[in-house]
PDB file of N, CA and C in Angstrom:
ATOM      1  N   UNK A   1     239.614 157.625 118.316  1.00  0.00           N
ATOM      2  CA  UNK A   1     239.744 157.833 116.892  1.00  0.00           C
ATOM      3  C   UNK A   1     240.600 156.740 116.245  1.00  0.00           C
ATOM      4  N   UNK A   2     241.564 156.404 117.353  1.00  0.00           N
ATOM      5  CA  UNK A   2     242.890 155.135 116.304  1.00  0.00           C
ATOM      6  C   UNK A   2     241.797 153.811 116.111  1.00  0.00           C
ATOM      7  N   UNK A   3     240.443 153.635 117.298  1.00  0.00           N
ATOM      8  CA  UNK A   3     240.113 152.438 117.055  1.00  0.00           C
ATOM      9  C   UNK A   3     239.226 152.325 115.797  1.00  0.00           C
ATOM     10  N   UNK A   4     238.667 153.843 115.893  1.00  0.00           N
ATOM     11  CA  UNK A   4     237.961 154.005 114.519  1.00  0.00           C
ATOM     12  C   UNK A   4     238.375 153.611 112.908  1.00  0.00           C
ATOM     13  N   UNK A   5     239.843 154.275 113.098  1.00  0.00           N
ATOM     14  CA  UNK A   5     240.559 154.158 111.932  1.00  0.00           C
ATOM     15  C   UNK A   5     240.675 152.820 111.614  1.00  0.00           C
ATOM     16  N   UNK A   6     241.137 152.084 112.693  1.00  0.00           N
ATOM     17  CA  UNK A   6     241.170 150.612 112.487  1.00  0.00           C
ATOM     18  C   UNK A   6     240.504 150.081 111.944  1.00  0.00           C
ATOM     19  N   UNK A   7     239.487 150.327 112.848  1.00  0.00           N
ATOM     20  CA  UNK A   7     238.104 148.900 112.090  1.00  0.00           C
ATOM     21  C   UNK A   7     237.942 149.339 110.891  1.00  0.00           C
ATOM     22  N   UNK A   8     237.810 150.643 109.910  1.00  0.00           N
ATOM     23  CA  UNK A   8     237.473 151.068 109.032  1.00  0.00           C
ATOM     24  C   UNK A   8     238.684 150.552 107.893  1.00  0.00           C
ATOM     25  N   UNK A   9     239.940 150.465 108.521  1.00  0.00           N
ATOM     26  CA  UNK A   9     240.900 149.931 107.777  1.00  0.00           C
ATOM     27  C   UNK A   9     240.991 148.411 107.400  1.00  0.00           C
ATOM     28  N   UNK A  10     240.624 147.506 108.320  1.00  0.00           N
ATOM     29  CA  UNK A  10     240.341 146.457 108.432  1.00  0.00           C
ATOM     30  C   UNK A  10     239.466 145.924 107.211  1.00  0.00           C
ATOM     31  N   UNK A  11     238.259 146.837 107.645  1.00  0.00           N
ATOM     32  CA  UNK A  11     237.025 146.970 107.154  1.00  0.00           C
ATOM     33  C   UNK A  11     237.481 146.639 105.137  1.00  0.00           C
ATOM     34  N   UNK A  12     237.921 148.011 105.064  1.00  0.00           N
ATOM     35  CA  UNK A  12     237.828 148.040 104.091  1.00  0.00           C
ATOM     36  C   UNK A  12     238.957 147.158 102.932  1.00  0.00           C
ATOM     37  N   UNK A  13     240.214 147.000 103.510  1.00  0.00           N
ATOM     38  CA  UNK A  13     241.378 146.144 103.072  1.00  0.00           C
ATOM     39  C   UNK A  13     240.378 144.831 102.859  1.00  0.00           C
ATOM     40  N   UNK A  14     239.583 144.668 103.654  1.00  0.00           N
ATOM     41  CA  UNK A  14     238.504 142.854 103.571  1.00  0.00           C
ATOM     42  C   UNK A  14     237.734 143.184 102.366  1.00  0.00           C
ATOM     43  N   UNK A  15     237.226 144.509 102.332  1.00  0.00           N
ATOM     44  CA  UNK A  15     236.384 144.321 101.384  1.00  0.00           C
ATOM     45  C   UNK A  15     236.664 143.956  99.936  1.00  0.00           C
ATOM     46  N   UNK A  16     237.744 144.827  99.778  1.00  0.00           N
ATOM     47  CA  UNK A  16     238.931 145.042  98.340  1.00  0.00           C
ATOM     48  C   UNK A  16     239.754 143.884  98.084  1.00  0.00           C
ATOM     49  N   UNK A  17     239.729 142.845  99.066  1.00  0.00           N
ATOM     50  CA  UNK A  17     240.644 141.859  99.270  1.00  0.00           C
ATOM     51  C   UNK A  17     241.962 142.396  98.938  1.00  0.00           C
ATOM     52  N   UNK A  18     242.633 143.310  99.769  1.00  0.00           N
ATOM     53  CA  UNK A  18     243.755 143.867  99.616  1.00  0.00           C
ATOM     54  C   UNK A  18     244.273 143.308 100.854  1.00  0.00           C
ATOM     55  N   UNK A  19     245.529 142.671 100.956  1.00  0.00           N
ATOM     56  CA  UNK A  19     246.369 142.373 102.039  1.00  0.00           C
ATOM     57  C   UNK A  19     247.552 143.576 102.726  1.00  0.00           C
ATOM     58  N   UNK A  20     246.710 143.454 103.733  1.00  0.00           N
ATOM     59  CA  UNK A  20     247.358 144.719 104.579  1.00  0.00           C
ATOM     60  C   UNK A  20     248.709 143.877 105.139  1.00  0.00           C
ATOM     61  N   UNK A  21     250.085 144.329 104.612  1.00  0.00           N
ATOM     62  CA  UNK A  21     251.366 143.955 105.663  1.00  0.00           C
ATOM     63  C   UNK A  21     251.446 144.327 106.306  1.00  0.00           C
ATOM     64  N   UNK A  22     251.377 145.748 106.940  1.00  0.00           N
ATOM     65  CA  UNK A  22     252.122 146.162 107.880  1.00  0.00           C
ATOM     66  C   UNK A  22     251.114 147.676 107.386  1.00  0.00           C
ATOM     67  N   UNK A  23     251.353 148.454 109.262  1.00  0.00           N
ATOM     68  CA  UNK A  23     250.327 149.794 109.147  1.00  0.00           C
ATOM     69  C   UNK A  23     251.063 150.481 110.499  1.00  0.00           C
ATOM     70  N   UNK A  24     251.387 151.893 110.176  1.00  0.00           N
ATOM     71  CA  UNK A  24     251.458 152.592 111.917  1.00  0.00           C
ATOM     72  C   UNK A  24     250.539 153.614 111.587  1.00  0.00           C
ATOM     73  N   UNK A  25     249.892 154.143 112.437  1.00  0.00           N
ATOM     74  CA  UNK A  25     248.805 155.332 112.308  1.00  0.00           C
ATOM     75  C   UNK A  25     249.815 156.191 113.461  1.00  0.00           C
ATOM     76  N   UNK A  26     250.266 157.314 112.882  1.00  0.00           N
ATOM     77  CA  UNK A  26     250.572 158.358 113.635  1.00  0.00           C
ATOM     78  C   UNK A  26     249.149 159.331 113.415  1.00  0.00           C
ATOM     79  N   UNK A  27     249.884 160.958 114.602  1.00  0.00           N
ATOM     80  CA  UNK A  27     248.656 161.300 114.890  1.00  0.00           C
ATOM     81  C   UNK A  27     248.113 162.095 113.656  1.00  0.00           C
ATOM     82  N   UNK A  28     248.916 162.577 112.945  1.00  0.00           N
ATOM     83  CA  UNK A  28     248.045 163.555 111.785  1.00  0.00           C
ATOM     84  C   UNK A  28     248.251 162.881 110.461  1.00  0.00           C
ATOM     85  N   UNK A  29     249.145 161.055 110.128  1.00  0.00           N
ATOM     86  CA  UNK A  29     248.392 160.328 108.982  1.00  0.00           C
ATOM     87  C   UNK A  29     249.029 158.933 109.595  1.00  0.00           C
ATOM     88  N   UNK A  30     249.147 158.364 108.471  1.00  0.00           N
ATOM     89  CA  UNK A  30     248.790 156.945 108.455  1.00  0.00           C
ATOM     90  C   UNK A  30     250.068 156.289 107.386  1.00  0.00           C
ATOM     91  N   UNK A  31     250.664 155.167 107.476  1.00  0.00           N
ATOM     92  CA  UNK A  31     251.505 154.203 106.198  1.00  0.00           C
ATOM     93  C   UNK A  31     250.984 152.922 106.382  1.00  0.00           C
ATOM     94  N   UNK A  32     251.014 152.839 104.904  1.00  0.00           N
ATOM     95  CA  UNK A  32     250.635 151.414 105.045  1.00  0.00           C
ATOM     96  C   UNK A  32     251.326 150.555 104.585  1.00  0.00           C
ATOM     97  N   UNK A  33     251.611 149.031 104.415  1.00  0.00           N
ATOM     98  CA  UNK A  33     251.949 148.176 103.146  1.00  0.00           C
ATOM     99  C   UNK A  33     251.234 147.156 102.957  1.00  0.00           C
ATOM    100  N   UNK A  34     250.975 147.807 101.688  1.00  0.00           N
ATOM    101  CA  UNK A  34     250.091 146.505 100.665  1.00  0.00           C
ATOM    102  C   UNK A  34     250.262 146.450  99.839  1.00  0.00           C
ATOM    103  N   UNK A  35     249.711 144.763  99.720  1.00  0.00           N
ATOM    104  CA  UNK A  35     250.237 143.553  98.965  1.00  0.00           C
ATOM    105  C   UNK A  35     249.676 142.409  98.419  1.00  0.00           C
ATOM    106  N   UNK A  36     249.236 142.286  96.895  1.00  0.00           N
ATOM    107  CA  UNK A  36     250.607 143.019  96.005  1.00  0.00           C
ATOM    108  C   UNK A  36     250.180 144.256  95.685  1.00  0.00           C
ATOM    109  N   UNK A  37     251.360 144.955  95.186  1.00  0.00           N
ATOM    110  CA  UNK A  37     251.100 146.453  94.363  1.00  0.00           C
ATOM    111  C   UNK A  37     250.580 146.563  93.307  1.00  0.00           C
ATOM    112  N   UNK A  38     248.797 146.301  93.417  1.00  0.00           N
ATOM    113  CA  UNK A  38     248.194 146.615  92.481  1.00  0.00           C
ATOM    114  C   UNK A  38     247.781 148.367  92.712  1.00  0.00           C
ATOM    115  N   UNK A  39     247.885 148.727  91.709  1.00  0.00           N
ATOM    116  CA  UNK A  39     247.988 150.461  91.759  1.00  0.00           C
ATOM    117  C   UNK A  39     246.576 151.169  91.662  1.00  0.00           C
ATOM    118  N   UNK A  40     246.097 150.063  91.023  1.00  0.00           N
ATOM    119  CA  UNK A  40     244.224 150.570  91.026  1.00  0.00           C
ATOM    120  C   UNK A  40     243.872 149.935  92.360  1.00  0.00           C
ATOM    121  N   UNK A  41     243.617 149.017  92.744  1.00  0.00           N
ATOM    122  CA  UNK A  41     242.744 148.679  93.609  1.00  0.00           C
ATOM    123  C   UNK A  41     243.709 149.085  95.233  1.00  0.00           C
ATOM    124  N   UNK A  42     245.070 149.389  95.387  1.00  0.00           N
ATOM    125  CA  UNK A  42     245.256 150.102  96.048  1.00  0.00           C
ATOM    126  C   UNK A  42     244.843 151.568  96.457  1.00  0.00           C
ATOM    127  N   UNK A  43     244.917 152.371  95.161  1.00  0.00           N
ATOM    128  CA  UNK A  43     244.276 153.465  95.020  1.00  0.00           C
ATOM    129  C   UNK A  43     243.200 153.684  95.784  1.00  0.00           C
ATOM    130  N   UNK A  44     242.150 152.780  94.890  1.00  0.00           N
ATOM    131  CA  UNK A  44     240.599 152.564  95.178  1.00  0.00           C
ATOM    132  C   UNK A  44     240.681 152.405  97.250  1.00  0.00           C
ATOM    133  N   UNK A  45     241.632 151.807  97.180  1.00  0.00           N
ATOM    134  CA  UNK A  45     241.147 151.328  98.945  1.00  0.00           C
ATOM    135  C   UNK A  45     241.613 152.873  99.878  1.00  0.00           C
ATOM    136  N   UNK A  46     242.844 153.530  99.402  1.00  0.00           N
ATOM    137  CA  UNK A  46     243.314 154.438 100.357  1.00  0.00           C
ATOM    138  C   UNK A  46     241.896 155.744 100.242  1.00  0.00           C
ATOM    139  N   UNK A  47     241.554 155.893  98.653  1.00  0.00           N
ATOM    140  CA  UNK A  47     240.008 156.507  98.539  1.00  0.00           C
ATOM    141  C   UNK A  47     239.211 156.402  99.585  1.00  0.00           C
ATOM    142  N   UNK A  48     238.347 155.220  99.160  1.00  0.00           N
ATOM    143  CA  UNK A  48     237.870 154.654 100.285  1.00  0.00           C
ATOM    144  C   UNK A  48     237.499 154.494 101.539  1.00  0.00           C
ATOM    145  N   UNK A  49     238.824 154.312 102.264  1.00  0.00           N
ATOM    146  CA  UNK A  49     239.620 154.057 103.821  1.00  0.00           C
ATOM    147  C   UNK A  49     239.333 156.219 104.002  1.00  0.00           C
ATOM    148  N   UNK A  50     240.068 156.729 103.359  1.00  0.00           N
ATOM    149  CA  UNK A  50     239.791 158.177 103.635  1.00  0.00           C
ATOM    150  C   UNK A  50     238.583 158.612 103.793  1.00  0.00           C
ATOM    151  N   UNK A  51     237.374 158.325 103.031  1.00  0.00           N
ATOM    152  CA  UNK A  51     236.234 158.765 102.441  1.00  0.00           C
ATOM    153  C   UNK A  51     235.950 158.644 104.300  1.00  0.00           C
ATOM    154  N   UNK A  52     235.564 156.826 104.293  1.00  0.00           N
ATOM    155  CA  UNK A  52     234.973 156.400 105.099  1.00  0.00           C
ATOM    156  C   UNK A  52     235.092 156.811 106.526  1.00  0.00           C
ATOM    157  N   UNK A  53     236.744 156.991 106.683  1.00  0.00           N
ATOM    158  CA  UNK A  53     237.062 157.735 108.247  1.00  0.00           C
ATOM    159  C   UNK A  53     236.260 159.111 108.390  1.00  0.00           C
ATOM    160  N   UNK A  54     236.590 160.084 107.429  1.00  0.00           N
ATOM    161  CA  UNK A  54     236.075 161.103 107.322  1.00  0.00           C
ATOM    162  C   UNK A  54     234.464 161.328 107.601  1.00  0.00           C
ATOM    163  N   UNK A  55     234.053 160.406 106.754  1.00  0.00           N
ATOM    164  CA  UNK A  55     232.436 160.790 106.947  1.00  0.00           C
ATOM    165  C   UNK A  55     232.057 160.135 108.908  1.00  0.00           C
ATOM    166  N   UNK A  56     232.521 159.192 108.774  1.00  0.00           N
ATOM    167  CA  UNK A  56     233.052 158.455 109.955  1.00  0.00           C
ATOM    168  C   UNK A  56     232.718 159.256 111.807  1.00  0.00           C
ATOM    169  N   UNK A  57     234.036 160.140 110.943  1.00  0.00           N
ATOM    170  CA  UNK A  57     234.321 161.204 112.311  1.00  0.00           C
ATOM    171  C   UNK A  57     233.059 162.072 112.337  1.00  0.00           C
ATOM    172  N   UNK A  58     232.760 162.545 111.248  1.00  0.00           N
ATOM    173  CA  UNK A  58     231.970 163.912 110.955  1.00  0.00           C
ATOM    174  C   UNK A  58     230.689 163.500 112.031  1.00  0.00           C
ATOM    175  N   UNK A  59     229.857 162.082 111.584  1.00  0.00           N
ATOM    176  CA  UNK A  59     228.784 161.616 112.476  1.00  0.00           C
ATOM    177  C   UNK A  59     228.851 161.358 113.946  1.00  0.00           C
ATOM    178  N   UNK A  60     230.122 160.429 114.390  1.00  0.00           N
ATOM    179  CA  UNK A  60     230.315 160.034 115.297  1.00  0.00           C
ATOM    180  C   UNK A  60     231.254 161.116 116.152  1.00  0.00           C
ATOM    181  N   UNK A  61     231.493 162.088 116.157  1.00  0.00           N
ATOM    182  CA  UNK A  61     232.858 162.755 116.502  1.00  0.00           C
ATOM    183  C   UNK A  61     232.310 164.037 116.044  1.00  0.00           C
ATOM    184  N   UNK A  62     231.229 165.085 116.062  1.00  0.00           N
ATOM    185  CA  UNK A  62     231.129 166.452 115.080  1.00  0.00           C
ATOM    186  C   UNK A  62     232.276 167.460 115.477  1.00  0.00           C
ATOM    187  N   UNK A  63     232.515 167.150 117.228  1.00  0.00           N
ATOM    188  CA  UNK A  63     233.081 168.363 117.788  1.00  0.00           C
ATOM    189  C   UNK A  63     234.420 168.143 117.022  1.00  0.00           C
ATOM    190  N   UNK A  64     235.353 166.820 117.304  1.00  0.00           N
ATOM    191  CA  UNK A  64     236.253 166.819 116.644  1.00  0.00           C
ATOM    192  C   UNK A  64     236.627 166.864 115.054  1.00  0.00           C
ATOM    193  N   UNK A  65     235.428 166.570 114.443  1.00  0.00           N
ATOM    194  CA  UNK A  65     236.106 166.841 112.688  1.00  0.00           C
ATOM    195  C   UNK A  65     235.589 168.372 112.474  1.00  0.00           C
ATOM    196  N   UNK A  66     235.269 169.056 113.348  1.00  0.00           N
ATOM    197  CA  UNK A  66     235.282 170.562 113.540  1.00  0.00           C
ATOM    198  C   UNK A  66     235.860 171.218 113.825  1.00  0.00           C
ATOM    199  N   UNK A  67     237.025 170.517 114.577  1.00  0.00           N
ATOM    200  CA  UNK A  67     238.130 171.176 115.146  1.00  0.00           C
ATOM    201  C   UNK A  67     238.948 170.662 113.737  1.00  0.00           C
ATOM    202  N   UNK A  68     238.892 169.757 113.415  1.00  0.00           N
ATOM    203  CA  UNK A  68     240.249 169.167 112.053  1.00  0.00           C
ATOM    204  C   UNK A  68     239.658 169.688 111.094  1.00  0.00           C
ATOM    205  N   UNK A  69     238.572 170.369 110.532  1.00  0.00           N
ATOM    206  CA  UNK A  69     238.281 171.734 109.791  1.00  0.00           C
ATOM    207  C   UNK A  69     238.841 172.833 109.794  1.00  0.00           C
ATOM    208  N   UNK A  70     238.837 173.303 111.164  1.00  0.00           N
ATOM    209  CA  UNK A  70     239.418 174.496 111.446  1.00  0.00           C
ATOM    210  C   UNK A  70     241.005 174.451 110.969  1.00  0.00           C
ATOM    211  N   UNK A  71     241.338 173.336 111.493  1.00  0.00           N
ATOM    212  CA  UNK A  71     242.911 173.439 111.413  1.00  0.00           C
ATOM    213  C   UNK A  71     243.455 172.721 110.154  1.00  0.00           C
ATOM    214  N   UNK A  72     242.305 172.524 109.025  1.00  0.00           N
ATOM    215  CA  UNK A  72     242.749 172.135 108.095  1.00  0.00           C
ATOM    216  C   UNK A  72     243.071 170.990 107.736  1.00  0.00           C
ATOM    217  N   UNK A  73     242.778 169.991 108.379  1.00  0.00           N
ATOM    218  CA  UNK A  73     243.492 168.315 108.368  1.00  0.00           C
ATOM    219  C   UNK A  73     242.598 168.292 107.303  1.00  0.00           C
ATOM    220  N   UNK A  74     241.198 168.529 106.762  1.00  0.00           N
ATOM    221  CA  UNK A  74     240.938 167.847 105.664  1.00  0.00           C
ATOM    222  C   UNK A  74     241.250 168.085 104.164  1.00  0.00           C
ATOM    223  N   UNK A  75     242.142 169.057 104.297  1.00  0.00           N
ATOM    224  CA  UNK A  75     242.514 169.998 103.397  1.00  0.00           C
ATOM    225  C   UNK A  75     244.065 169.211 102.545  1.00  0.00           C
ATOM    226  N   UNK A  76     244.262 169.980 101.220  1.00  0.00           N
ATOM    227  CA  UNK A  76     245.297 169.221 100.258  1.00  0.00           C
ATOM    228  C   UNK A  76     246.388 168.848 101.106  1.00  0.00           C
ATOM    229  N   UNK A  77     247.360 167.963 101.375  1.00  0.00           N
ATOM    230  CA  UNK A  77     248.573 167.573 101.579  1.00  0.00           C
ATOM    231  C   UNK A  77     248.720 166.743 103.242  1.00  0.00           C
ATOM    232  N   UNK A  78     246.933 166.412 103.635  1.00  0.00           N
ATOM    233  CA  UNK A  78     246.844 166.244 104.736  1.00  0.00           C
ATOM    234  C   UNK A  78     246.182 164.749 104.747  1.00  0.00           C
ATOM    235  N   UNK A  79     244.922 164.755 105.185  1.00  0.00           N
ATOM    236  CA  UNK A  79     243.828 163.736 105.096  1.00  0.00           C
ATOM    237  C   UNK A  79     244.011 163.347 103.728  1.00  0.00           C
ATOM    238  N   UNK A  80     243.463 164.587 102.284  1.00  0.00           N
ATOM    239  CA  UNK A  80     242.924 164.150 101.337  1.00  0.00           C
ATOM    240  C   UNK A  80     244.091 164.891 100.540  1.00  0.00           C
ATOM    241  N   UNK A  81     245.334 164.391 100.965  1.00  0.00           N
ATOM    242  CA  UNK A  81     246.561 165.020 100.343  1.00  0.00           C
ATOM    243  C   UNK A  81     246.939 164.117  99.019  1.00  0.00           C
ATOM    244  N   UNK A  82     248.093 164.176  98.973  1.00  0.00           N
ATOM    245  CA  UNK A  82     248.309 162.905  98.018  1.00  0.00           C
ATOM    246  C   UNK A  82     248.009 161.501  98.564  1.00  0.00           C
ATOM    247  N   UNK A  83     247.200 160.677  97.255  1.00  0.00           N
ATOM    248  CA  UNK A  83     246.738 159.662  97.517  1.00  0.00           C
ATOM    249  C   UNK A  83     247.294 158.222  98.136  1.00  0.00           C
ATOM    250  N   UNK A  84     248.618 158.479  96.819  1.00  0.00           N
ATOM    251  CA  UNK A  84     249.185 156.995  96.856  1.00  0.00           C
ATOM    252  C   UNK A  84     250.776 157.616  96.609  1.00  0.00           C
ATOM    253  N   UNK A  85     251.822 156.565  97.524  1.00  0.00           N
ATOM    254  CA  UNK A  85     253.042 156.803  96.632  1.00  0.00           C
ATOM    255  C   UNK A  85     253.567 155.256  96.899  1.00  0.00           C
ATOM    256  N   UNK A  86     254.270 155.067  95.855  1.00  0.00           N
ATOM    257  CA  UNK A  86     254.601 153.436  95.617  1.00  0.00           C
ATOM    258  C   UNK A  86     255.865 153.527  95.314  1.00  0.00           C
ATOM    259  N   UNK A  87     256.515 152.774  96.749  1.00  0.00           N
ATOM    260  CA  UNK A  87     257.866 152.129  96.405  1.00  0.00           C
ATOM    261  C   UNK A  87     257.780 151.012  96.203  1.00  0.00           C
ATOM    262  N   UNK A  88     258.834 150.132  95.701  1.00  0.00           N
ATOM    263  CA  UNK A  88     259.062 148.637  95.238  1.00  0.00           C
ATOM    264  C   UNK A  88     260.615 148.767  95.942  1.00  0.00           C
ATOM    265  N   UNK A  89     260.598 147.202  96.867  1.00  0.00           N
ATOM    266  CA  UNK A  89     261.666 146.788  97.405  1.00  0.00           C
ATOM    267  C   UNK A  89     261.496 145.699  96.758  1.00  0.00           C
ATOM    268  N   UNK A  90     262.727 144.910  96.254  1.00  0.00           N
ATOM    269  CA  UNK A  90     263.120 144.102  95.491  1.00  0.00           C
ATOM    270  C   UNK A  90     263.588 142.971  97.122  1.00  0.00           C
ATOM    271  N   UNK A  91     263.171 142.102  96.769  1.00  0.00           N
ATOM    272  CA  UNK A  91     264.017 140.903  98.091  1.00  0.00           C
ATOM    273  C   UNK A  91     264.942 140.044  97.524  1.00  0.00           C
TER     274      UNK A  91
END
């Protein structure tokens, strides 16, 4: 599943031309940093990056996004929780 997430992250940061800094995927989400902090087309990509894993798993994976049904991962405050939150570090 992490390699999935990857390429799909990859994937899609290329498409948006969004520069990915830095990423850890733990097991039930994900941080990212990107750069610069445009707030729409960041938005647009974490959309996206979610949509795409999701439908992703569902095809390639049924047993498992059946089990992350059951237990709710796709549900508010999880997968498709809050979208975006934006800090600014000043250097």
């Amino acid at each position: 599943m992490r390699d999935l997430f990857q390429e799909i992250l990859v994937d899609t940061t290329t498409k948006y031309e969004t520069p990915l800094e830095a990423y850890v995927i733990m097991p039930e989400h994900f941080h990212l940093v990107l750069a610069p902090p445009d707030v729409k087309t960041n938005s647009l990509v974490l959309q996206v990056l979610k949509q795409r894993f999701a439908r992703s798993l569902k095809k390639n994976a049924p047993d498992v996004f059946k089990a992350a049904e059951r237990k709710r991962i796709f549900r508010k405050r999880m997968l498709y929780g809050r979208r975006l939150r934006i800090s600014i570090t000043i250097r």
